[in-house]
N, C-alpha and C. Protein backbone atom coordinates (compact mmCIF):
# COMPACT_ATOMS: atom_id res chain seq x y z
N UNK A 1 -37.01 -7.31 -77.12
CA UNK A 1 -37.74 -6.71 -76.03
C UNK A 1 -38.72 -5.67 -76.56
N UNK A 2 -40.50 -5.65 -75.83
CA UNK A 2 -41.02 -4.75 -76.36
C UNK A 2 -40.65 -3.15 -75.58
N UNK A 3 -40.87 -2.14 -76.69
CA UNK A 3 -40.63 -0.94 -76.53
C UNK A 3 -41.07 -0.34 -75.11
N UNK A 4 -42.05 -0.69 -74.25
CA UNK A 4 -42.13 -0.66 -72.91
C UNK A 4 -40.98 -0.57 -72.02
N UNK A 5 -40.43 -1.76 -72.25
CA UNK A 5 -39.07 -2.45 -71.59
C UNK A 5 -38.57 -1.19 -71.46
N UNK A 6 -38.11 -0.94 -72.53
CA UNK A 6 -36.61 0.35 -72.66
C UNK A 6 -37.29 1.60 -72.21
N UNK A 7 -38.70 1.79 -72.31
CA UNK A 7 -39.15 2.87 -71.72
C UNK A 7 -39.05 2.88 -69.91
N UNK A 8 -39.01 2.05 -69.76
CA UNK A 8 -39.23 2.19 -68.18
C UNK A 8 -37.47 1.99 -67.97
N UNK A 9 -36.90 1.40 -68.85
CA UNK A 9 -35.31 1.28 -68.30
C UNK A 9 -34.88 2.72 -68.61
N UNK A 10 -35.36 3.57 -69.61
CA UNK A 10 -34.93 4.69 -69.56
C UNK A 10 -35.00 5.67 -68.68
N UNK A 11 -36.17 4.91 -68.24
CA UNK A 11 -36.64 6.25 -67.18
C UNK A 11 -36.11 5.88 -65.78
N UNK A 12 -35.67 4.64 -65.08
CA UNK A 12 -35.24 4.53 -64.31
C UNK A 12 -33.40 5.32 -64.54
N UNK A 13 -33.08 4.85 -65.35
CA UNK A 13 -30.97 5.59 -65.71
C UNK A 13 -30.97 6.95 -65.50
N UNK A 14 -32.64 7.48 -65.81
CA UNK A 14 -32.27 9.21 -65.83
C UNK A 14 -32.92 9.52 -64.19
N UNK A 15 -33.75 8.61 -63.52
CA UNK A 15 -33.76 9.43 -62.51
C UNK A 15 -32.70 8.93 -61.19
N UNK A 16 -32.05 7.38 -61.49
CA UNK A 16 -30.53 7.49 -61.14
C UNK A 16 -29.41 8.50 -61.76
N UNK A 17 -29.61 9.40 -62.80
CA UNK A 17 -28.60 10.15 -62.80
C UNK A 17 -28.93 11.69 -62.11
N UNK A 18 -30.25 11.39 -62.26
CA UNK A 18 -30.35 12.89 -61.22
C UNK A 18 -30.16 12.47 -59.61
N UNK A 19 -30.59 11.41 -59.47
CA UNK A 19 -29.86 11.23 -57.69
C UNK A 19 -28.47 11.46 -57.69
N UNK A 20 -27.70 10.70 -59.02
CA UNK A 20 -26.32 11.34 -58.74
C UNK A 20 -26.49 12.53 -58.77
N UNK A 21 -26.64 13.06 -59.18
CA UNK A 21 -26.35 14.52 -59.85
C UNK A 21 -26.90 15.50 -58.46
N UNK A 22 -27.79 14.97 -58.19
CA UNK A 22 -28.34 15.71 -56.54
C UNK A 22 -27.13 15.56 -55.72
N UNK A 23 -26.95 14.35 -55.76
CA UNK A 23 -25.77 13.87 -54.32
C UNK A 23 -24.97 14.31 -54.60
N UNK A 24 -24.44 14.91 -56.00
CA UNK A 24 -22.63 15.47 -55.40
C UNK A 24 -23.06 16.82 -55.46
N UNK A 25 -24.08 17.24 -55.88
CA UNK A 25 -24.63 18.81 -55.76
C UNK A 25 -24.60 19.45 -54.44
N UNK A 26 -24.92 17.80 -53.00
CA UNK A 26 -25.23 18.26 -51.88
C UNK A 26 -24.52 18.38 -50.50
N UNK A 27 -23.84 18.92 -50.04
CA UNK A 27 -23.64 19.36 -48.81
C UNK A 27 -23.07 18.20 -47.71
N UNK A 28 -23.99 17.12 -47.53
CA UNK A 28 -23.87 16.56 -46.80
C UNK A 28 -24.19 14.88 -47.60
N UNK A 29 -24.82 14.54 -48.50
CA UNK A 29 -24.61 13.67 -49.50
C UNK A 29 -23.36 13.26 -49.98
N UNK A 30 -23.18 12.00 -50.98
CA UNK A 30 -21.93 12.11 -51.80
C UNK A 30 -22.92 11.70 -52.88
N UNK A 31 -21.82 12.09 -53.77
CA UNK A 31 -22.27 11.46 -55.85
C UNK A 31 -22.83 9.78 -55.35
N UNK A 32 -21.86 9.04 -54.62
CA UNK A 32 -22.45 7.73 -54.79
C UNK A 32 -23.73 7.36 -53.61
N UNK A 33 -23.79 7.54 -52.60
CA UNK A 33 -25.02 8.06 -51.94
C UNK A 33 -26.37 8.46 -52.53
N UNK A 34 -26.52 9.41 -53.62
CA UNK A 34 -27.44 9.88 -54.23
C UNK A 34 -27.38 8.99 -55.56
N UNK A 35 -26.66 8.08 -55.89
CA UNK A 35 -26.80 7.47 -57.18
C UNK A 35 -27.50 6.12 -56.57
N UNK A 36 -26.95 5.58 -55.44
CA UNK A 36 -27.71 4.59 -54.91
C UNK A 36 -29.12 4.78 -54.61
N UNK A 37 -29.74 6.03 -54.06
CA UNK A 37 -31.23 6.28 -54.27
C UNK A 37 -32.04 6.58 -55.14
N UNK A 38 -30.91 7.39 -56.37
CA UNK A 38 -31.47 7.36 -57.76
C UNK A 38 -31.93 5.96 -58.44
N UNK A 39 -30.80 5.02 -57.89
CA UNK A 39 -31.30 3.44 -58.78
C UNK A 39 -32.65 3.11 -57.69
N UNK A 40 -32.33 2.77 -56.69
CA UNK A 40 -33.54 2.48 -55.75
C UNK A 40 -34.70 2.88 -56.35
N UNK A 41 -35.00 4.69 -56.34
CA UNK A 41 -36.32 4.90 -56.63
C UNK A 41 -36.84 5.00 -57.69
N UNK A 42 -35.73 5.24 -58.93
CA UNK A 42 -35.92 4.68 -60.07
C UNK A 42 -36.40 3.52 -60.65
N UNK A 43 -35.77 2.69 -60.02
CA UNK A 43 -36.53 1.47 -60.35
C UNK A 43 -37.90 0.39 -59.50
N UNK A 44 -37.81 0.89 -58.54
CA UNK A 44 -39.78 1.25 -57.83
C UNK A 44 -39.98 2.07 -58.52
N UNK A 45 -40.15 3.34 -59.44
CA UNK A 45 -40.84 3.69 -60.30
C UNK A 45 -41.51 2.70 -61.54
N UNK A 46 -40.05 2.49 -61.92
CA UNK A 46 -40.00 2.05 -63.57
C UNK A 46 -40.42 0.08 -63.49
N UNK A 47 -40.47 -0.29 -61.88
CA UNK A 47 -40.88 -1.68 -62.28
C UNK A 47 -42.08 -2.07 -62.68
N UNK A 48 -43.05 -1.64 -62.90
CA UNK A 48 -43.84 -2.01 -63.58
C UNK A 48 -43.77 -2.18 -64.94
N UNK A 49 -43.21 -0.96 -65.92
CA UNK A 49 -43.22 -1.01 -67.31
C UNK A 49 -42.06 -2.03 -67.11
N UNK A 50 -41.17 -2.25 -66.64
CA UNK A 50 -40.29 -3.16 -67.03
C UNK A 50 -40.64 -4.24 -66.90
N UNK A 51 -41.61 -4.61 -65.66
CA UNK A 51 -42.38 -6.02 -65.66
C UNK A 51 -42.79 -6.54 -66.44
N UNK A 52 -43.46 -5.59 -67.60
CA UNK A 52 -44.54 -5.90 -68.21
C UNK A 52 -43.97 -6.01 -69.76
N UNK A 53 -42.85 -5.29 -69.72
CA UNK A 53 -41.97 -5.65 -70.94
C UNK A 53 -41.13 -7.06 -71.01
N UNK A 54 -40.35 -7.74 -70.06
CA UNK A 54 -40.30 -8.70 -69.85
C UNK A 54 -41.31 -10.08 -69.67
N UNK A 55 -42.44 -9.52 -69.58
CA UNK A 55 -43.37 -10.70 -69.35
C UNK A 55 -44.31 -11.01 -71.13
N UNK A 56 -44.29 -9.69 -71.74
CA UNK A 56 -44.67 -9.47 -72.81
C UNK A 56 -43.34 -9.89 -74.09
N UNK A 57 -42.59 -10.06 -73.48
CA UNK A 57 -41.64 -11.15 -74.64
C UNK A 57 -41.45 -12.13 -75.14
């Protein structure tokens, strides 16, 4: 896989771990609540570089 790939997979794991990390931080959230929107918007971030790492293989 080109180096793209893992760049955008990286960047999606860390901003699913800050949704976790928000959600059990919050009040009315849970840890798994906020990890499910961490992957969600993480990866609508990161699909492009990942597209393009997969298509570039």
């Amino acid at each position: 896989m080109p180096s793209i790939f893992w760049i955008g997979a990286g960047l999606a794991a860390v901003i699913c771990l800050i949704g976790a990390f928000t959600g059990a931080r919050s009040r009315t959230a849970t840890f798994g609540s906020g990890a499910a929107m961490g992957a969600y918007i993480g990866f609508m971030i990161a699909f492009p570089l990942i597209a393009i790492g997969i298509s570039s293989s």
